[in-house]
C-alpha atoms as a PDB file:
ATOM      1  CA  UNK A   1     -83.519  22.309  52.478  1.00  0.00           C
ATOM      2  CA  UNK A   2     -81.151  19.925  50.624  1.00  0.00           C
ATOM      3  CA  UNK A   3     -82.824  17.637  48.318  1.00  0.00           C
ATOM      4  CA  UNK A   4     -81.600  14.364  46.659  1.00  0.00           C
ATOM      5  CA  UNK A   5     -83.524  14.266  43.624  1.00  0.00           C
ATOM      6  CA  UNK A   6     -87.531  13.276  42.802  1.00  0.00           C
ATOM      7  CA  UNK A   7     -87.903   9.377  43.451  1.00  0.00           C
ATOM      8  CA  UNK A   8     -84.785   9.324  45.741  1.00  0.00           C
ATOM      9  CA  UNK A   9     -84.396   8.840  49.387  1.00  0.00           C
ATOM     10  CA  UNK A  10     -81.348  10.251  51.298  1.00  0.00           C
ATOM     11  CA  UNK A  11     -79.778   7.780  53.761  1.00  0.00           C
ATOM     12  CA  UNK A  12     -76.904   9.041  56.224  1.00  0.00           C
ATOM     13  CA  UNK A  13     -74.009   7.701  53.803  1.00  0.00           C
ATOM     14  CA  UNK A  14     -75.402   9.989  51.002  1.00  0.00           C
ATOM     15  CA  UNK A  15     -76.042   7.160  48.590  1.00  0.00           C
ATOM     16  CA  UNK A  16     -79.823   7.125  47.003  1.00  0.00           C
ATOM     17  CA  UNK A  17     -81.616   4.646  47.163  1.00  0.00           C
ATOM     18  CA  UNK A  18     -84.698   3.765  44.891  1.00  0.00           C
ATOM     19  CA  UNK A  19     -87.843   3.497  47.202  1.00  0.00           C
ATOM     20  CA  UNK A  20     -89.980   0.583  46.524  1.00  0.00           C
ATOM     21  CA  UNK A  21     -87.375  -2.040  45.764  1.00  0.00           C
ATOM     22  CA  UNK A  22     -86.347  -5.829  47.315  1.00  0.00           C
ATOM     23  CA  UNK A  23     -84.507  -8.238  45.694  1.00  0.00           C
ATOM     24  CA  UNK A  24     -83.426  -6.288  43.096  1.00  0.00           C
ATOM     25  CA  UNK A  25     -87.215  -6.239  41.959  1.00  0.00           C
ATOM     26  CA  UNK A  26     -89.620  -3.174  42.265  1.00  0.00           C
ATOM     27  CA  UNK A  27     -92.420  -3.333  44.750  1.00  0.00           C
ATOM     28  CA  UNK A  28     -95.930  -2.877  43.935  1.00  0.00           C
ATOM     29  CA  UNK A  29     -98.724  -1.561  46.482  1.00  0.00           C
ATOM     30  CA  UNK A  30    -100.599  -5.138  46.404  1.00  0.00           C
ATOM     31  CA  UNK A  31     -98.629  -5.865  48.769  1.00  0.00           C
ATOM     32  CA  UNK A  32     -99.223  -3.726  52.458  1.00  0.00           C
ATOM     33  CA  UNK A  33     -96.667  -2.862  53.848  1.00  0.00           C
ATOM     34  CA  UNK A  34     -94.133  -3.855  51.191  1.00  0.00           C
ATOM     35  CA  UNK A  35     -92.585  -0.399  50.849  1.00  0.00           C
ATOM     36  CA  UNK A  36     -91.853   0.288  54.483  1.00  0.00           C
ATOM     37  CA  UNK A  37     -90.625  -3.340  54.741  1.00  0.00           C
ATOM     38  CA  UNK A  38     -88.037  -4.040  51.210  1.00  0.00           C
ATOM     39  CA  UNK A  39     -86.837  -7.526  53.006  1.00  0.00           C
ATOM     40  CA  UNK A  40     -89.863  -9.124  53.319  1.00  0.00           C
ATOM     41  CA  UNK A  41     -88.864 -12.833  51.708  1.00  0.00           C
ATOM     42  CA  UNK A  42     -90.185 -13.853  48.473  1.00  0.00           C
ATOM     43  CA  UNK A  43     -90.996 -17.279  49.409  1.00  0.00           C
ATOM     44  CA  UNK A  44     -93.975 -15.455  52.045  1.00  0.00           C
ATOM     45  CA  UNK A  45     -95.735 -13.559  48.707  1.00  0.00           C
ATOM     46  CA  UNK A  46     -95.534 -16.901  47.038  1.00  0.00           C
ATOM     47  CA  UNK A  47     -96.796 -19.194  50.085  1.00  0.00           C
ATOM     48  CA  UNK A  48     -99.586 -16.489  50.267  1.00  0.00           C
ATOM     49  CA  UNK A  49    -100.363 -16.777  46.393  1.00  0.00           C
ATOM     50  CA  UNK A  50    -100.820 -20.270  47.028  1.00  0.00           C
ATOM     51  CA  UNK A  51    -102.991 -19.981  50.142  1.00  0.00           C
ATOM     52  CA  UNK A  52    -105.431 -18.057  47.812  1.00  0.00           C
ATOM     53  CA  UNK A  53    -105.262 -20.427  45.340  1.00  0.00           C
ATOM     54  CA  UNK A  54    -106.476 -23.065  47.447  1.00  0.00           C
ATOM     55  CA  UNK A  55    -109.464 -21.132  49.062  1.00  0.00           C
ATOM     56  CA  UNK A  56    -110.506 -20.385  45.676  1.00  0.00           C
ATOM     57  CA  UNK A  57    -110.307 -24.192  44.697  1.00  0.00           C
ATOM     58  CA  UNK A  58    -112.085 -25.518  47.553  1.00  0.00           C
ATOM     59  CA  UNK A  59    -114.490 -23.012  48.034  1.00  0.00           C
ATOM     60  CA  UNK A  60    -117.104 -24.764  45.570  1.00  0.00           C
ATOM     61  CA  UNK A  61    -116.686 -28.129  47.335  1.00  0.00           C
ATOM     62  CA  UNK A  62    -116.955 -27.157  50.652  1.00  0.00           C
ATOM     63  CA  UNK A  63    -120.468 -24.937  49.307  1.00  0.00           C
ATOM     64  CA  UNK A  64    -121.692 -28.186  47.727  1.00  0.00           C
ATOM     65  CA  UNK A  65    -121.087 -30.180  51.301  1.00  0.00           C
ATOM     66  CA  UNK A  66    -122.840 -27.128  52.933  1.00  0.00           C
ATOM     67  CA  UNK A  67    -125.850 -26.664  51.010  1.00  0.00           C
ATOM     68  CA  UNK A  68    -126.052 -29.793  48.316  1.00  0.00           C
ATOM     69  CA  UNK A  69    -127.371 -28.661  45.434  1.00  0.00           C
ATOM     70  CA  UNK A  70    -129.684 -25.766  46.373  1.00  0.00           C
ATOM     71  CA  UNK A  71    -129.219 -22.705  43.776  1.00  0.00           C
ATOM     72  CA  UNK A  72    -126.386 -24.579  42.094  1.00  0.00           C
ATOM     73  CA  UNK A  73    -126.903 -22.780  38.367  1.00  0.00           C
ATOM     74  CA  UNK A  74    -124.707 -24.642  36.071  1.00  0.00           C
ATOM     75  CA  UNK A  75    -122.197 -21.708  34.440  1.00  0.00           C
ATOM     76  CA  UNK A  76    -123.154 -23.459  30.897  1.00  0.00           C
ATOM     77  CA  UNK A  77    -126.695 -23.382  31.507  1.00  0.00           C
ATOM     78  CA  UNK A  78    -126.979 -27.020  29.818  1.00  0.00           C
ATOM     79  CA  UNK A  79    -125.307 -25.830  27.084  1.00  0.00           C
ATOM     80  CA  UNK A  80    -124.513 -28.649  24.563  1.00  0.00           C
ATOM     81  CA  UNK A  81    -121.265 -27.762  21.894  1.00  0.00           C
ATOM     82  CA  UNK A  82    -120.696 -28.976  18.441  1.00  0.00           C
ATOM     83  CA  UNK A  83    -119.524 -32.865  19.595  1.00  0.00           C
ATOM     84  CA  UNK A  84    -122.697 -33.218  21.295  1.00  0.00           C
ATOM     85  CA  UNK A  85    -121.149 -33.151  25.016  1.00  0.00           C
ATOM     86  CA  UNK A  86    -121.568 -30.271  27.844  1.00  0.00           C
ATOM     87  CA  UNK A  87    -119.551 -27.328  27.490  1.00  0.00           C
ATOM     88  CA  UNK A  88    -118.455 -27.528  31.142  1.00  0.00           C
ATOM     89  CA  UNK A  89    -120.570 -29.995  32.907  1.00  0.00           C
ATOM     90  CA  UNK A  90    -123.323 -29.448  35.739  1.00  0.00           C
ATOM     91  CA  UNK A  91    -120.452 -29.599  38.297  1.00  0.00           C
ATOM     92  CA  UNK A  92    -119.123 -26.086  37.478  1.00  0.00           C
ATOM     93  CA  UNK A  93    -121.666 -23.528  38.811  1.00  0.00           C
ATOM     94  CA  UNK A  94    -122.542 -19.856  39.266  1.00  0.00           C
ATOM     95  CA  UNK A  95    -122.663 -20.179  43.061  1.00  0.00           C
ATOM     96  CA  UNK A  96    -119.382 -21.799  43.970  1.00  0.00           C
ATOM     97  CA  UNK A  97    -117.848 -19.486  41.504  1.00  0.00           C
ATOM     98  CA  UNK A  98    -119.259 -16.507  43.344  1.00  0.00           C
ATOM     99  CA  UNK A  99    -118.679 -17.632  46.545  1.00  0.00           C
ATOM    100  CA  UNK A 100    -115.242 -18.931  45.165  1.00  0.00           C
ATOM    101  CA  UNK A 101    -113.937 -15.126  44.316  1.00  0.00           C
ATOM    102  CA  UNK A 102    -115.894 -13.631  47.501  1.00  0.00           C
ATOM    103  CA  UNK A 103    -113.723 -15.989  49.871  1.00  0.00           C
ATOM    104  CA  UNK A 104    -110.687 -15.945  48.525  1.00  0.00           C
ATOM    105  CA  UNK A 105    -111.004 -11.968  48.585  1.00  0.00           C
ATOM    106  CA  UNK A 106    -111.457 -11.798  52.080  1.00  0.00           C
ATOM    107  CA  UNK A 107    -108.667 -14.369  52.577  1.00  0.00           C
ATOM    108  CA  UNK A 108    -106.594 -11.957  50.859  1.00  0.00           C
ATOM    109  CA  UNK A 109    -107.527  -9.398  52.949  1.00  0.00           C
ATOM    110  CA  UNK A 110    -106.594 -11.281  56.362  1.00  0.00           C
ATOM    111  CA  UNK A 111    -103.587 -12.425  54.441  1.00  0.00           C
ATOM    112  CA  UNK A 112    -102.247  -8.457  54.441  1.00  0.00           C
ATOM    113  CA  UNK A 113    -103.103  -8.467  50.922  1.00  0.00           C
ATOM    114  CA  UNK A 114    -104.772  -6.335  48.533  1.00  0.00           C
ATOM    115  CA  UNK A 115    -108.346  -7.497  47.986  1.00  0.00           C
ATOM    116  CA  UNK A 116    -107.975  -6.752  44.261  1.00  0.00           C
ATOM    117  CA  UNK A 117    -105.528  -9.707  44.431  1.00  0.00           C
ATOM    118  CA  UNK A 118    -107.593 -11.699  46.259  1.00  0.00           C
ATOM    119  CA  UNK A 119    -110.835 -11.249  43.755  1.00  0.00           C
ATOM    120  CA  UNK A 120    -108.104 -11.525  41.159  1.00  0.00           C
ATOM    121  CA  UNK A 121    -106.730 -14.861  42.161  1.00  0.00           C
ATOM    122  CA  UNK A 122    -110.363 -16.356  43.022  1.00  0.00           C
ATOM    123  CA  UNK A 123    -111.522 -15.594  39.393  1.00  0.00           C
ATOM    124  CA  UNK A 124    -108.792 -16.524  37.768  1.00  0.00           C
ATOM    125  CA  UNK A 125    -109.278 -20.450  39.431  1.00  0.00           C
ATOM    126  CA  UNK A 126    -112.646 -20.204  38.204  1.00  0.00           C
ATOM    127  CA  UNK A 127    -111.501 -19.512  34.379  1.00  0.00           C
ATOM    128  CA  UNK A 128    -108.388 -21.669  34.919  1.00  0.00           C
ATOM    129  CA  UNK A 129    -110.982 -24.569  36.336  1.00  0.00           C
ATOM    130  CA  UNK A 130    -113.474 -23.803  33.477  1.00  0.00           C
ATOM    131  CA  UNK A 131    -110.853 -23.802  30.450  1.00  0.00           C
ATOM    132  CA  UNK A 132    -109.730 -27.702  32.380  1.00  0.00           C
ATOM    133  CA  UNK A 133    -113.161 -28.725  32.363  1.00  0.00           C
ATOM    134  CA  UNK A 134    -113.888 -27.935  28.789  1.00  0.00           C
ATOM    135  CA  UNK A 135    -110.974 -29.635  27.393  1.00  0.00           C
ATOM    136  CA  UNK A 136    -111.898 -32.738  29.817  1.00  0.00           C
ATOM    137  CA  UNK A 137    -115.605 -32.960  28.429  1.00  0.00           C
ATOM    138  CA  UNK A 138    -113.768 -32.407  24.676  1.00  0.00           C
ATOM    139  CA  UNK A 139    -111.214 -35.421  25.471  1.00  0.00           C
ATOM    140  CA  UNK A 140    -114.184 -37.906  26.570  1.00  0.00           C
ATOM    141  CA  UNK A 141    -113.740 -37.005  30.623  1.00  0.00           C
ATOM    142  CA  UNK A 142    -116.899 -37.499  32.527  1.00  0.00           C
ATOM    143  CA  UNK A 143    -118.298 -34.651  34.179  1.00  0.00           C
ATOM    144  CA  UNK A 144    -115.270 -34.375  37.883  1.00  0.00           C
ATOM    145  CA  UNK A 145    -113.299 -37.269  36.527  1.00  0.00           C
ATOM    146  CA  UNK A 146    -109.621 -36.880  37.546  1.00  0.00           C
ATOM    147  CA  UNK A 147    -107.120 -35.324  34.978  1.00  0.00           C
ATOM    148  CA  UNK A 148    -103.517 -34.976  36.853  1.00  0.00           C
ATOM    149  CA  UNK A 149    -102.374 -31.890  35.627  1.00  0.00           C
ATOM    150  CA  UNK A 150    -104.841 -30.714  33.594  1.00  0.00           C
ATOM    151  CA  UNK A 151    -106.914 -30.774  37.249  1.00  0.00           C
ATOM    152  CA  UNK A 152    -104.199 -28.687  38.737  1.00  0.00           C
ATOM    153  CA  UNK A 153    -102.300 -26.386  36.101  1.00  0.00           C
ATOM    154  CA  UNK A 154    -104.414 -24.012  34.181  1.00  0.00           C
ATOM    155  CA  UNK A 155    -106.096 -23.222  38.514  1.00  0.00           C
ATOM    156  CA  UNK A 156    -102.667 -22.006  39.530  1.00  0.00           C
ATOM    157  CA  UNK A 157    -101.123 -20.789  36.196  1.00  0.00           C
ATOM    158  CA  UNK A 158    -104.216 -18.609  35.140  1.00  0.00           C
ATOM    159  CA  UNK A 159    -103.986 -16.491  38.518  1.00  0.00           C
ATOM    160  CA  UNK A 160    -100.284 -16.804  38.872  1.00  0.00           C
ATOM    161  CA  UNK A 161     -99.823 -14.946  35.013  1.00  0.00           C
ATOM    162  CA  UNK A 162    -102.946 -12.568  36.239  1.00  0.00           C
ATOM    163  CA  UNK A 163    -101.302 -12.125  39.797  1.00  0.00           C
ATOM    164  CA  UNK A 164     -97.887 -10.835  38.273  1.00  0.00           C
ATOM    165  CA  UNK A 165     -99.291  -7.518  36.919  1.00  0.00           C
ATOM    166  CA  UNK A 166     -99.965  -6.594  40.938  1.00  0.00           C
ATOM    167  CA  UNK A 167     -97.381  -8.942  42.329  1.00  0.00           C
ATOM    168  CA  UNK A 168     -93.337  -8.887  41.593  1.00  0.00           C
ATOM    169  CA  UNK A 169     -93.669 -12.204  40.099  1.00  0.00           C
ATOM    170  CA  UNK A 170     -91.040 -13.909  37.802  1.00  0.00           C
ATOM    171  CA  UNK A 171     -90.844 -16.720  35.823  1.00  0.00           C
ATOM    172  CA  UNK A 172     -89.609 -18.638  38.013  1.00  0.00           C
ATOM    173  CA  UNK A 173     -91.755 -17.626  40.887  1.00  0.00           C
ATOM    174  CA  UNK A 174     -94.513 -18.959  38.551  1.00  0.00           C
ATOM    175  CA  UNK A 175     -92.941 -22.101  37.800  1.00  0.00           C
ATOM    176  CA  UNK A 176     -93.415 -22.082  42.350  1.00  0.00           C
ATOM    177  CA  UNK A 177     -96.738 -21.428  42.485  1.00  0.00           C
ATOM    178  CA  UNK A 178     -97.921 -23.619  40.117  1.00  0.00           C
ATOM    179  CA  UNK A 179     -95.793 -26.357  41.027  1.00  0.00           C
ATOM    180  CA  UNK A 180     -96.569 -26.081  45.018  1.00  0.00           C
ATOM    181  CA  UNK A 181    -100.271 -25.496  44.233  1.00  0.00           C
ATOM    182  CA  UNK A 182    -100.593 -28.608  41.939  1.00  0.00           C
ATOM    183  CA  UNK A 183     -98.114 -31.187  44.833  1.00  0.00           C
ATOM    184  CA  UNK A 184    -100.200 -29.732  47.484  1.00  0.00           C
ATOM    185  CA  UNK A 185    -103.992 -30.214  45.552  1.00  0.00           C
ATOM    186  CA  UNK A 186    -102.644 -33.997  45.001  1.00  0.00           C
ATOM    187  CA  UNK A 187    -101.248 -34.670  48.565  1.00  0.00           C
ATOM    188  CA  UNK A 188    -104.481 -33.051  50.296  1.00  0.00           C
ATOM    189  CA  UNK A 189    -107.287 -34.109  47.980  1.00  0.00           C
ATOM    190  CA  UNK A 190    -107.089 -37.688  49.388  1.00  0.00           C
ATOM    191  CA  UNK A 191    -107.049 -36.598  53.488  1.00  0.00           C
ATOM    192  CA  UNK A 192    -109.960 -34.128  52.760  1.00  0.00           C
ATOM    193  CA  UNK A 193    -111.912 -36.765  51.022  1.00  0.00           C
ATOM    194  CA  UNK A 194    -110.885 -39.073  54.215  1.00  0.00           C
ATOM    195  CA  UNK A 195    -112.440 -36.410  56.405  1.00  0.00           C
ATOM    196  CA  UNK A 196    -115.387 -35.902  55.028  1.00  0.00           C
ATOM    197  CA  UNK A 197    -114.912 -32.730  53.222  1.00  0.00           C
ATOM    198  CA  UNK A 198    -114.864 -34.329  49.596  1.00  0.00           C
ATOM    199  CA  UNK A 199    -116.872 -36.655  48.120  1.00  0.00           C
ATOM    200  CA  UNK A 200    -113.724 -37.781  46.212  1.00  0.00           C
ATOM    201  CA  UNK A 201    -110.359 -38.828  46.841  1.00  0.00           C
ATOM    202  CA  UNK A 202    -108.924 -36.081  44.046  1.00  0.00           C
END
C-alpha cells in the first residue's frame, strides 16, 4: 500500500495536503469538528468567543437578580490595601465568579466547543473584571461605577490572549473580539437595565 508520507493526506491529484489547516492557519482540537470541516469561517469562532464572553459577564448580574445577596462572599474578603480603599469591592464575589466559569462552560459546550475553552474564557472575565475593579477602587471609582473601557477591555482581552493558545487566534482576531465584546457590552447594558435584568444602565 502506497503511502504519502507521515502527516500527509493523499487527494486524487496527488498533491499533499497538511491535515488540520484553514485559512492558511493550523487547526486546533478546541474546536469540534474543525478538522473534518477546514472552511468553517473565522468570523463563526470569533462570534462564538464573544458569545462566551458575554455569558461569563452577565452571569454575576443575572445571580444577584436571582438570589440578592444570599452567599455572596466578597472575593477580597473585606480586604483593605495600602490607600485605605477595598481591594476589589463587595460587588465582586465568589459565587458569581463560580457560577460565572460553570455557565459559560456549558455554553461552550452547546456552542460545539471545547469545555476547556469555555471554563477558560469564563475565568479569564473574572480576572480580566477583577484586575478593572482594582485599578477603579485605586483611581477613586466607587464600588460598580462606570469606567468605559476599563469596564469592557481587560473582560474580553484577558480571555481573548488566554483563548489563543486553544483557538487559531491572531492579532487581529483579538483586536475583533475585544472590540465587538466592548460595542456590544455598551449597546446592551442600557436595554437590559430597561428590562429589568440590571439594576444599572452600564
Amino acid at each position: 500500500m502506497d503511502h504519502a508520507g507521515r502527516g500527509h493526506v493523499q487527494i486524487p491529484t496527488g498533491e499533499p495536503v497538511p491535515p488540520c489547516t484553514y485559512g492558511g492557519r493550523k487547526a486546533v482540537s478546541g474546536i469540534r469538528g474543525l478538522t473534518q470541516s477546514p472552511a468553517l469561517p473565522m468570523a463563526l469562532v470569533l462570534a462564538k468567543l464573544i458569545i462566551l464572553l458575554s455569558v461569563a459577564n452577565g452571569t454575576p448580574v443575572l445571580v444577584t437578580r436571582l438570589l440578592g445577596y444570599h452567599f455572596s462572599q466578597p472575593i477580597d474578603g473585606g480586604m483593605v490595601f495600602f490607600d485605605g480603599r477595598r481591594l476589589f469591592g463587595p460587588s465582586k464575589t465568589i459565587r458569581g465568579a463560580l457560577a460565572s466559569i460553570a455557565l459559560t462552560t456549558a455554553a461552550a459546550c452547546l456552542l460545539d466547543l471545547d469545555a476547556a475553552i469555555g471554563a477558560l474564557a469564563g475565568g479569564m472575565v473574572i480576572l480580566g473584571d477583577l484586575f478593572s475593579s482594582f485599578v477603579k477602587r485605586r483611581l477613586g471609582f466607587p464600588p460598580s461605577a462606570q469606567a468605559i473601557g476599563l469596564d469592557q477591555i481587560p473582560e474580553a482581552l484577558f480571555p481573548a490572549l488566554a483563548c489563543s493558545m486553544l483557538l487559531p487566534l491572531g492579532a487581529l482576531d483579538i483586536v475583533v473580539v475585544v472590540a465587538g465584546f466592548s460595542i456590544g457590552a455598551l449597546l446592551l447594558s442600557p436595554v437590559f437595565y430597561r428590562i429589568g435584568l440590571r439594576d444599572r444602565p452600564f
